[in-house]
Protein backbone atom coordinates (compact mmCIF):
# COMPACT_ATOMS: atom_id res chain seq x y z
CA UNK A 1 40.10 54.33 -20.33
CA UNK A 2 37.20 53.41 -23.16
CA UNK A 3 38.66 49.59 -22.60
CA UNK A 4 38.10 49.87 -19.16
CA UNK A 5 34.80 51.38 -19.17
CA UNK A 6 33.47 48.84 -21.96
CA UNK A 7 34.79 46.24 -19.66
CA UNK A 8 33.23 47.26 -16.74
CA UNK A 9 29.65 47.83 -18.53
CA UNK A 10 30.33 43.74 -19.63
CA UNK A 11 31.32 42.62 -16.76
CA UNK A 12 28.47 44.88 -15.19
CA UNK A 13 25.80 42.75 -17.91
CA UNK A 14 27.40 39.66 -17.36
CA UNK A 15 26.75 40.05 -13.36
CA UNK A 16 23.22 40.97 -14.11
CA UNK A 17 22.40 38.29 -16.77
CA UNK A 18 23.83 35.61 -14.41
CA UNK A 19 21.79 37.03 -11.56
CA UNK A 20 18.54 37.34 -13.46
CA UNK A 21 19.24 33.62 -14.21
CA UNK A 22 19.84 32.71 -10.89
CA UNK A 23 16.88 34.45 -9.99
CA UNK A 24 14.86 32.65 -12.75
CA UNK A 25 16.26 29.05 -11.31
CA UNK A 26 15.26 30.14 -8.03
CA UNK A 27 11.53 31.42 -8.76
CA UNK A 28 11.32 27.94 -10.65
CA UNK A 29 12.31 25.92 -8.19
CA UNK A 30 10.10 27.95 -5.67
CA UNK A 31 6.95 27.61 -8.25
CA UNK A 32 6.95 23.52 -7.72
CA UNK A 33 6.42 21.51 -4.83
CA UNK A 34 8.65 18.58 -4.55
CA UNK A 35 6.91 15.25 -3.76
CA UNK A 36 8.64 11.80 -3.16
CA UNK A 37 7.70 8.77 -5.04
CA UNK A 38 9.32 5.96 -2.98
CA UNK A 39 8.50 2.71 -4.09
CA UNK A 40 10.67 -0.40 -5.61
CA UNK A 41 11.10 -0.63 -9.24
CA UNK A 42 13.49 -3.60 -9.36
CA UNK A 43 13.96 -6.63 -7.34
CA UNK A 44 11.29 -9.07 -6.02
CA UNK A 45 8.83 -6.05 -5.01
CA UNK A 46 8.83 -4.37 -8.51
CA UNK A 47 5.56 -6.97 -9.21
CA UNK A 48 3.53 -5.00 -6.97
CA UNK A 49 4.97 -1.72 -6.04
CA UNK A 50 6.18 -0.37 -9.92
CA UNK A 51 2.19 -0.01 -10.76
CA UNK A 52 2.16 2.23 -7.31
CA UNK A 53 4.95 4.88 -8.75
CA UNK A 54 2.85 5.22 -11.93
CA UNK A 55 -0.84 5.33 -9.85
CA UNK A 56 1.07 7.98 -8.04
CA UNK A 57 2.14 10.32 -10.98
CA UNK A 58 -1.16 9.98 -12.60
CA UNK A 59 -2.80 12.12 -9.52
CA UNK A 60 -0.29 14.29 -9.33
CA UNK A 61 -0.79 15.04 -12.62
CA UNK A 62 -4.34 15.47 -12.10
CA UNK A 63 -4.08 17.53 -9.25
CA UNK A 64 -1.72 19.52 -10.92
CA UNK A 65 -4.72 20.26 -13.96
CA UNK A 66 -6.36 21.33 -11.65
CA UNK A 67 -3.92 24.02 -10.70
CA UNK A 68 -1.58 22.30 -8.65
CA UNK A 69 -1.63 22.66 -4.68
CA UNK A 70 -1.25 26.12 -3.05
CA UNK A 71 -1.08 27.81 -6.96
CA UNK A 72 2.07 25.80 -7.29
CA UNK A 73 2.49 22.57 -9.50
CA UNK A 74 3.73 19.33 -7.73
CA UNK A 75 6.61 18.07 -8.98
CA UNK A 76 7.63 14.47 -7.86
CA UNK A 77 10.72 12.81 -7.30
CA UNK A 78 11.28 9.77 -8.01
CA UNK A 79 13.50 7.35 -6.73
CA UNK A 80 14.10 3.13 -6.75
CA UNK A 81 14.96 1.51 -3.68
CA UNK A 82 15.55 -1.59 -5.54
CA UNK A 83 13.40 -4.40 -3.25
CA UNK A 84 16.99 -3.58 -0.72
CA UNK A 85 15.28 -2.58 2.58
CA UNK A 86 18.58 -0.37 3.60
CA UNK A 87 18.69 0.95 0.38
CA UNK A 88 15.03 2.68 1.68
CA UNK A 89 16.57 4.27 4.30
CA UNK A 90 19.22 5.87 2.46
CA UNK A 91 16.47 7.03 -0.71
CA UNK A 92 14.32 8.33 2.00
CA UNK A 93 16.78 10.54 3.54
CA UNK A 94 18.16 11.59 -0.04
CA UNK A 95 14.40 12.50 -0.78
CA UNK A 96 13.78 14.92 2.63
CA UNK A 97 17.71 16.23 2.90
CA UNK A 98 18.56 16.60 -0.89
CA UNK A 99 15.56 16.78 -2.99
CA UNK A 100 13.90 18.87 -0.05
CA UNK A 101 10.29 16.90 -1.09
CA UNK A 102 7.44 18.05 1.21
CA UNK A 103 5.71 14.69 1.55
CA UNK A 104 6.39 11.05 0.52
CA UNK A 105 4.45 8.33 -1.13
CA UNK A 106 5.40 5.31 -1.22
CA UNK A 107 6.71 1.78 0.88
CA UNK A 108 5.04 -1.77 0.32
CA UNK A 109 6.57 -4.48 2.95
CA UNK A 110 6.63 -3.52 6.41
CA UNK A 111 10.58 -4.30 6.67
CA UNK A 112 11.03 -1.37 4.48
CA UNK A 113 8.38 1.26 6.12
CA UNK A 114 10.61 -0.12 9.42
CA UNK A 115 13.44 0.80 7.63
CA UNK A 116 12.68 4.38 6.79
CA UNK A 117 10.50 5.54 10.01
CA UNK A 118 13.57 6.39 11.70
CA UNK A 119 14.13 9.15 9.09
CA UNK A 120 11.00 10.25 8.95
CA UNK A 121 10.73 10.46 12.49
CA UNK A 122 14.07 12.30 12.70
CA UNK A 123 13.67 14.76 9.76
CA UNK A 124 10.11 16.01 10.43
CA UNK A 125 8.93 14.49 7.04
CA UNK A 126 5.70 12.85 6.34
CA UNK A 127 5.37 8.99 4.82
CA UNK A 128 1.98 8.15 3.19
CA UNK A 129 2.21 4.20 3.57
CA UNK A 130 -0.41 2.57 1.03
CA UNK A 131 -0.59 -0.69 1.86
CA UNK A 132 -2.09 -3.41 4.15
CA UNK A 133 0.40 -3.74 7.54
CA UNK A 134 0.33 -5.47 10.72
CA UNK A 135 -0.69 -3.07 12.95
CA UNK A 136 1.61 -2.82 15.94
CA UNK A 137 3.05 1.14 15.33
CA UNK A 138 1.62 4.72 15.17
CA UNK A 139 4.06 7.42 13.96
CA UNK A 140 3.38 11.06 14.30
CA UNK A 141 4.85 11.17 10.94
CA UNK A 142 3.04 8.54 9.01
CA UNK A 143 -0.46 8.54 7.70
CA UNK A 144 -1.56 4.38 7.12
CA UNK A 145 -3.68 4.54 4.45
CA UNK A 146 -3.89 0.45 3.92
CA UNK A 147 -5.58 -1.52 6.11
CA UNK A 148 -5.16 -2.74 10.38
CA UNK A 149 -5.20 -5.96 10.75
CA UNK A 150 -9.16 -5.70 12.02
CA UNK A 151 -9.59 -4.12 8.71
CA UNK A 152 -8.38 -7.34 6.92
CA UNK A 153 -7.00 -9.96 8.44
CA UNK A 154 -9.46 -10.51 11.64
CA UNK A 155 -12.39 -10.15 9.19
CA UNK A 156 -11.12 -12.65 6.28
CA UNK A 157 -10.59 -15.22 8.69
CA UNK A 158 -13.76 -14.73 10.78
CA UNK A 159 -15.36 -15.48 7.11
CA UNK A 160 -13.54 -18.38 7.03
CA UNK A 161 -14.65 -19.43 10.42
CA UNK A 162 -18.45 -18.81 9.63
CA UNK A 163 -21.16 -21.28 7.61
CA UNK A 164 -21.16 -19.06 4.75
CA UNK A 165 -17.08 -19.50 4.29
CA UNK A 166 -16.88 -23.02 5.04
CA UNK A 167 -16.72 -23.46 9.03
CA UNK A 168 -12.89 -24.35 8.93
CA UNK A 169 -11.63 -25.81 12.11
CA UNK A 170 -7.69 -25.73 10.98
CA UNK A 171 -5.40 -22.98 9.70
CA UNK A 172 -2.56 -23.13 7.48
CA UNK A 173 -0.54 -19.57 8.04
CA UNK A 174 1.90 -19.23 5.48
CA UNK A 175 3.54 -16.20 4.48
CA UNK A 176 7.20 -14.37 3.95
CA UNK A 177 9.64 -14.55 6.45
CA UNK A 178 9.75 -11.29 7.68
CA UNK A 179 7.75 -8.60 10.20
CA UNK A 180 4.20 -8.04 8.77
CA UNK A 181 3.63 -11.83 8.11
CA UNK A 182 4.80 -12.96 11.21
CA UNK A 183 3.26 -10.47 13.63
CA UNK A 184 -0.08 -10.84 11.50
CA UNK A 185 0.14 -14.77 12.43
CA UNK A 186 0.71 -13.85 16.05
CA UNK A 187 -2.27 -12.25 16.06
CA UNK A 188 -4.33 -14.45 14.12
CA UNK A 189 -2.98 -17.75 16.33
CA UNK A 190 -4.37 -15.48 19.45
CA UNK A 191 -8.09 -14.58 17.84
CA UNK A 192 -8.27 -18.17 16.95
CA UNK A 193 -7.31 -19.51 19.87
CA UNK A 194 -9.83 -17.20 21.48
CA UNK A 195 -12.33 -19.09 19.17
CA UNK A 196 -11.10 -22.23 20.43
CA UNK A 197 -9.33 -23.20 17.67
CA UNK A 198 -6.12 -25.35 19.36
CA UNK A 199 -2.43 -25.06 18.75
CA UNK A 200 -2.18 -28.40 17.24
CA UNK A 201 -5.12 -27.15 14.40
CA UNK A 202 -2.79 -24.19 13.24
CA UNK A 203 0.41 -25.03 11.64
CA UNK A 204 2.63 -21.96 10.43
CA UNK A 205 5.34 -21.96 7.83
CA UNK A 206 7.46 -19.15 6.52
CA UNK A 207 9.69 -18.70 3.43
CA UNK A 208 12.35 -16.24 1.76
CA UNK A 209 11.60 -12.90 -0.53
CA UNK A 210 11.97 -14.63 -3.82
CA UNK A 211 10.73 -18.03 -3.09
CA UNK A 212 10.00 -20.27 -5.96
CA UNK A 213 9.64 -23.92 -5.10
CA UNK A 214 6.46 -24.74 -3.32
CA UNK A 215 6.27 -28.08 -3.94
CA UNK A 216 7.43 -29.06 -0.61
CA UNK A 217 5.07 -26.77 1.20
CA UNK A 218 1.68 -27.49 -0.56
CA UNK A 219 2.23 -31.52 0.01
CA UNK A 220 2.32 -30.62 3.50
CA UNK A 221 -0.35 -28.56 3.34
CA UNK A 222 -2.58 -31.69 1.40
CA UNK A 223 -1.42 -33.79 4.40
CA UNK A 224 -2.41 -31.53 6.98
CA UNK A 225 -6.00 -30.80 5.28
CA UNK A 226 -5.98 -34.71 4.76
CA UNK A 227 -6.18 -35.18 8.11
CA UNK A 228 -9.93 -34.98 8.99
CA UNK A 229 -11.24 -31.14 9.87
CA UNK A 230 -11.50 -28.52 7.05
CA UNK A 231 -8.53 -26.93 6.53
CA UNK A 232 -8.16 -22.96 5.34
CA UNK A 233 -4.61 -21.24 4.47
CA UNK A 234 -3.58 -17.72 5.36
CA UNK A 235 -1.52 -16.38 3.39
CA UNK A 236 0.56 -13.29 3.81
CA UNK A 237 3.09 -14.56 0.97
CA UNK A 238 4.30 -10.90 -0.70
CA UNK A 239 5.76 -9.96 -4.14
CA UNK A 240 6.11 -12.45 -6.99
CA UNK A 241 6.84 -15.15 -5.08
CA UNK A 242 3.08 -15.40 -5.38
CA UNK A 243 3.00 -16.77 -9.28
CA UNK A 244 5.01 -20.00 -8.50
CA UNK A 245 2.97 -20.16 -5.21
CA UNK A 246 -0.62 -20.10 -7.30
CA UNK A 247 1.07 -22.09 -10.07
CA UNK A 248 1.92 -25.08 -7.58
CA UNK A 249 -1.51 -24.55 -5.96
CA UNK A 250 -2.67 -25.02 -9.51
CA UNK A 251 -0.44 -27.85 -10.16
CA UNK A 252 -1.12 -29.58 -7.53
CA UNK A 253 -4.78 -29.45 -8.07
CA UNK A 254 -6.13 -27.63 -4.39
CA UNK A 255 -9.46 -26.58 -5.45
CA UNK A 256 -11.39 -23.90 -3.04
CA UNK A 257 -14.15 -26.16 -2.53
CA UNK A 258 -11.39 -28.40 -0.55
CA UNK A 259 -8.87 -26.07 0.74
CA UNK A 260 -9.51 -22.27 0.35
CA UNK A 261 -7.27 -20.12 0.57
CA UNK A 262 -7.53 -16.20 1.49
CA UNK A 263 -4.44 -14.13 0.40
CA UNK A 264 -3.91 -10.84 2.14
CA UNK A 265 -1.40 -9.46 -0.58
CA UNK A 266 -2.54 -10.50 -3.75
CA UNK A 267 -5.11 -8.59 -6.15
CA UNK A 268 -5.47 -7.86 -9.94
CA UNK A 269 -2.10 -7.21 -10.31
CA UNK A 270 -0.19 -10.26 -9.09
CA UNK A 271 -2.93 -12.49 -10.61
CA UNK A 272 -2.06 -10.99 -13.96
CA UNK A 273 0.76 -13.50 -14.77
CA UNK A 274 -1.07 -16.46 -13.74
CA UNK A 275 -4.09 -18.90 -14.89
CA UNK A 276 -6.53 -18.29 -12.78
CA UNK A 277 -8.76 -20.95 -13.96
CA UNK A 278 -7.66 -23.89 -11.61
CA UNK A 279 -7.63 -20.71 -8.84
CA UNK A 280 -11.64 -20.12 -9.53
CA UNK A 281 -13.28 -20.06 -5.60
CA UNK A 282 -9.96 -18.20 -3.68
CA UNK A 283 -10.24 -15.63 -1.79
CA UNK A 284 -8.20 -12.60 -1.43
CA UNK A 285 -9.54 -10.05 1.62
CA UNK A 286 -9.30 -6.13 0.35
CA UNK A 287 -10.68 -2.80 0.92
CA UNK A 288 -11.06 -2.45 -2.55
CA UNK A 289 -11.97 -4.80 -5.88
CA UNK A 290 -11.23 -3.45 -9.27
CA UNK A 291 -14.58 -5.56 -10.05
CA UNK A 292 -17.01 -3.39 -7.37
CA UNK A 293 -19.65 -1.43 -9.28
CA UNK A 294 -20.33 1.90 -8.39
CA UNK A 295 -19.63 5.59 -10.74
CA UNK A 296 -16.72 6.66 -8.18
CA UNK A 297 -14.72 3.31 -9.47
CA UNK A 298 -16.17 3.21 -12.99
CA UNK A 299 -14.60 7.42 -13.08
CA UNK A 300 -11.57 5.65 -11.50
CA UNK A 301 -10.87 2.38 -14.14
CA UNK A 302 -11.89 5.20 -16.50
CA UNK A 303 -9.08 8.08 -15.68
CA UNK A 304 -6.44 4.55 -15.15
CA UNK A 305 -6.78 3.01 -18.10
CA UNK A 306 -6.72 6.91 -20.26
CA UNK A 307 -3.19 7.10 -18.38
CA UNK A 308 -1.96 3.90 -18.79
CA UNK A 309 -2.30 4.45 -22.55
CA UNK A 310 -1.46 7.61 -22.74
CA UNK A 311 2.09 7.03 -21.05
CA UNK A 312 2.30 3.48 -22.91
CA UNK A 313 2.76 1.47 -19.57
CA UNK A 314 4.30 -1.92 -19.74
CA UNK A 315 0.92 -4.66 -19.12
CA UNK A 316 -1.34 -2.00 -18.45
CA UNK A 317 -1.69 -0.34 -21.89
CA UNK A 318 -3.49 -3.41 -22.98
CA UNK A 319 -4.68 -4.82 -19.93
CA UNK A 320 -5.22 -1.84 -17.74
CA UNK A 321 -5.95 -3.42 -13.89
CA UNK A 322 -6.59 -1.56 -10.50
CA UNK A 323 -6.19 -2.37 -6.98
CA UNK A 324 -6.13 -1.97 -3.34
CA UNK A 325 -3.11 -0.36 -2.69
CA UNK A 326 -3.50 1.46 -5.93
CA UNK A 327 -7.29 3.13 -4.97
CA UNK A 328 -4.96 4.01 -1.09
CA UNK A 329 -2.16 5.73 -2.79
CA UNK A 330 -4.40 7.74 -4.59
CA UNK A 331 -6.84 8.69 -1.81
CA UNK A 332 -3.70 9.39 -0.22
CA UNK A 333 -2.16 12.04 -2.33
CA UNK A 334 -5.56 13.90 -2.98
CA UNK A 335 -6.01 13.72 1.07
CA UNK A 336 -2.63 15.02 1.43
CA UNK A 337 -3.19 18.39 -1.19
CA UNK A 338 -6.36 18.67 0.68
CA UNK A 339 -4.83 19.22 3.90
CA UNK A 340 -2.21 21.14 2.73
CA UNK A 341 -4.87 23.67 1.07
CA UNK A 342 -6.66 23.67 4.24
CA UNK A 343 -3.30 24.60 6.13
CA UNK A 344 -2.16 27.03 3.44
CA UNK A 345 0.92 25.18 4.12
CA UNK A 346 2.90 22.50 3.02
CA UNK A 347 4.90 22.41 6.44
CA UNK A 348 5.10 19.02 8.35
CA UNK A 349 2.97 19.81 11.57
CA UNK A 350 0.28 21.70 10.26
CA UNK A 351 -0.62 19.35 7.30
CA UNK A 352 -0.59 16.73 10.30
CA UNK A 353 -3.34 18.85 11.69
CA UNK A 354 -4.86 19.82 8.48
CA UNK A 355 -5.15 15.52 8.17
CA UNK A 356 -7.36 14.74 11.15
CA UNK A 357 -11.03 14.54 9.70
CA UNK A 358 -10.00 14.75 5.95
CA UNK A 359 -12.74 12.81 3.59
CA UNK A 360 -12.44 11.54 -0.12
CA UNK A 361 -15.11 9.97 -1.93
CA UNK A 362 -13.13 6.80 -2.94
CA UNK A 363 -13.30 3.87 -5.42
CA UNK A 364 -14.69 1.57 -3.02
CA UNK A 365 -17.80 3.30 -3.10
CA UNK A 366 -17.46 5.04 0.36
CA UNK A 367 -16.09 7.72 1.52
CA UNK A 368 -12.43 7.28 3.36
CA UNK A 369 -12.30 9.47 6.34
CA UNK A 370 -9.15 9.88 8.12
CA UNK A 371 -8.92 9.58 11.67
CA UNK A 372 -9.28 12.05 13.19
CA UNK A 373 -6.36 10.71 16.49
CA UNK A 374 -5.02 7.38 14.82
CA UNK A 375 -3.33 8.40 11.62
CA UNK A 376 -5.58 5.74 9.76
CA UNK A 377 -8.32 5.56 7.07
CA UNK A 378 -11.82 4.26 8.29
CA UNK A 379 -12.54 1.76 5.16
CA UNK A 380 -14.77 -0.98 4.57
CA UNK A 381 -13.57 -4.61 4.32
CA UNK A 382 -14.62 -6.94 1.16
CA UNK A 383 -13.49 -10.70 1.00
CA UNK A 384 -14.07 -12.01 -2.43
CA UNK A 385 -12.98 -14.79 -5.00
CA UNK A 386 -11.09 -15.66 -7.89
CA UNK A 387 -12.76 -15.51 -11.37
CA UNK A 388 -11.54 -17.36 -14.07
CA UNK A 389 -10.93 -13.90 -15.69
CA UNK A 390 -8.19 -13.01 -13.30
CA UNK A 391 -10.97 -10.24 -11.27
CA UNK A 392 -12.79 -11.07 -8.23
CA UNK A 393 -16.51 -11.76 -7.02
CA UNK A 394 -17.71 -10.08 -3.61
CA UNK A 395 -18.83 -12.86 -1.17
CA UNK A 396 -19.23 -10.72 1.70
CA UNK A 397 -18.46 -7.23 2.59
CA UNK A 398 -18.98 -4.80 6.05
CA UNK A 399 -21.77 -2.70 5.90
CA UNK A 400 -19.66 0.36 6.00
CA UNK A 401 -16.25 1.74 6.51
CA UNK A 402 -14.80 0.28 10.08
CA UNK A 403 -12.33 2.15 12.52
CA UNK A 404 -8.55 1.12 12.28
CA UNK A 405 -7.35 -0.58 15.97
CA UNK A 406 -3.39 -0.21 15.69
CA UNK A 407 -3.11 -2.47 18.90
CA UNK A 408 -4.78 -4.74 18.49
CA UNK A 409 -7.19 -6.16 21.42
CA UNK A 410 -5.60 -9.88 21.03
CA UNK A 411 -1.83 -8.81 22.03
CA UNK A 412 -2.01 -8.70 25.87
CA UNK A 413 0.50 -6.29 26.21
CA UNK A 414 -1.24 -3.55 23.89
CA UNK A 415 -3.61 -3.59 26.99
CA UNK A 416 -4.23 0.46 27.62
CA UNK A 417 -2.03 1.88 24.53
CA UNK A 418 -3.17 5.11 23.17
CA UNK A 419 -4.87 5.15 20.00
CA UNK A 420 -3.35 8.10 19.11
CA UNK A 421 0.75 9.05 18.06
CA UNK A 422 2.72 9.90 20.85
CA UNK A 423 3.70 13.82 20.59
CA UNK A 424 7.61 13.77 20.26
């Protein structure tokens, strides 16, 4: 009977012990909030998008000094898509099903913010999309916080257009062979047309993810600019098919003064592997420079280049660099925790709410307001050029931040679209 009783008391402890433990895991689990860090840390993306994981973890781990979001710490999940636009889907669902995250950063190319909407869309989960896009969609479930094509692309090649950016009269529009490049070029062939610029002035070319031989495509381009009107290129070339592209600009000595060209996905970072010396005079159009001067920025380099040491990060430890889609990803997640303070909840819908309106005094030197319909940041648009030092100089910039058009005006049949996300 004492063997009995004795077991029953252990078996009675046991229980208890394993329930308090459970009950530990639990409160754990329920003292974080689970963020997703989606962004590709392999393959021909890792170039640009590995430096967004890392910008991403450094403000959640300021946020989280500051005492988290909702008295809870953020904990983020992160995950590597690998450059395989599929491979998106599948991490984003694993993120929102699995992992149970409450928002997710992350996304560079278009064909993989394509790839993943569906999920979003169909899981009630929200997608903060940091980078520069073609316009063209507006998600209930995604906040844009890169730049419309007005906000880059329509601006950039107006400068080009204009006395002080050379007056060109033909267009080289060369990018990657896939949805942001080529819908940006179907817009940009309409606005210049609507400038007067004729079909036979524009010529278009396209290559793979990965590219590395441009030595065909730049002796075309010479012969085209060869052939009497000043010639500008376009370029919406992505990931690091960008070094051999500058390399073989380099090479094949285009100088700015001759043939600029404006680049609408390369900053600091991608210029880091190159010499930028023969590049001196290129343009690159942005919503942010690493090279503006104003204390928001200087706070900004400042807090960067403490992390980047501090977690020993490949490049940056020495060399620390910011950029564009860096200063968005980060006015995203403070934007996000702002919301969800105001909604006292991280739930889907009312942090949607909680977005319309939001401000953050950014890098840029203004303040980023989201929209408070259109799911975008107002942001101001700077165009400037390659130093020999790998940073940019500011040749022209708006006066302030400008409103994100989605549709935009020259696609015909955008004619009446709502500015605003569809209520599903």
């Amino acid at each position: 009977m004492q063997s009995r009783r004795s077991f029953i008391k252990v078996s009675a402890l046991s229980a208890a012990m394993a329930l308090a433990g459970f009950a530990s895991s639990a409160a754990f689990a329920a003292d974080t909030i689970k963020v997703g860090v989606l962004h590709s840390l392999s393959g021909t993306m890792a170039i640009s998008e590995t430096v967004l994981k890392d910008t991403a973890l450094m403000a959640i781990e300021e946020i989280n000094a500051k005492g988290g979001v909702l008295g809870k710490k953020l904990e983020p999940v992160v995950v590597d898509p690998a450059s395989n636009w599929p491979l998106f889907a599948e991490k984003a669902r694993q993120l929102i099903s699995s992992d149970k995250v409450a928002v997710t950063f992350g996304c560079w190319t278009s064909v993989s913010r394509k790839s993943v909407l569906p999920v979003f869309e169909e899981l009630n989960s929200l997608l903060f999309y940091p980078v520069q896009y073609e316009g063209e969609e507006l998600s209930k479930n995604v906040f844009y916080t890169g730049a419309a094509p007005n906000q880059q692309a329509i601006p950039a090649v107006e400068y080009l257009l204009s006395k002080d950016g050379g007056s060109a009269k033909r267009f080289v529009l060369l990018g990657t062979d896939y949805v942001y490049p080529r819908t940006t070029n179907k817009i940009l062939r309409a606005f210049l047309k609507s400038k007067g610029v004729a079909d036979a002035d524009i010529l278009e070319e396209y290559t793979p993810f990965g590219h590395s031989d441009y030595q065909t495509i730049i002796a075309k381009i010479k012969k085209f600019a060869s052939e009497g009107k000043k010639t500008a290129v376009v370029s919406t070339i992505n990931g690091d098919s960008n070094v051999p592209f500058y390399k073989e600009l380099g090479n094949q000595g285009i100088k700015a003064t001759d043939v600029p060209v404006v680049a609408f996905s390369v900053g600091e970072e991608e210029l880091r592997g190159v010499d930028t010396k023969p590049l001196v005079g290129h343009l690159a159009a942005w919503n942010y420079f690493m090279s503006v001067k104003n204390p928001t920025n200087t706070e900004f380099i400042k807090k960067w280049t403490a992390y980047a040491k501090k977690h020993n990060l490949a490049g940056h430890k020495d060399k620390p660099l910011t950029n564009d889609p860096m200063e968005a990803t980060y006015i995203g997640i403070h934007m996000w925790a702002q919301a969800a303070e105001k909604a006292k909840s991280t739930d889907t819908d009312k942090v949607i709410a909680a977005m319309a309106g939001q401000t953050f005094k950014a890098p840029s030197g203004f303040v980023a307001k989201m929209d408070e319909k259109n799911h975008h940041l107002h942001k101001p648009v700077f165009i400037g050029e390659v130093r020999a030092d790998g940073q940019f100089r500011v040749v022209w910039k708006t006066p302030g931040p400008v409103k994100a058009q989605p549709w935009s005006p020259y696609i015909p049949e955008n004619k009446g679209k709502k500015d605003e996300p569809e209520k599903k």
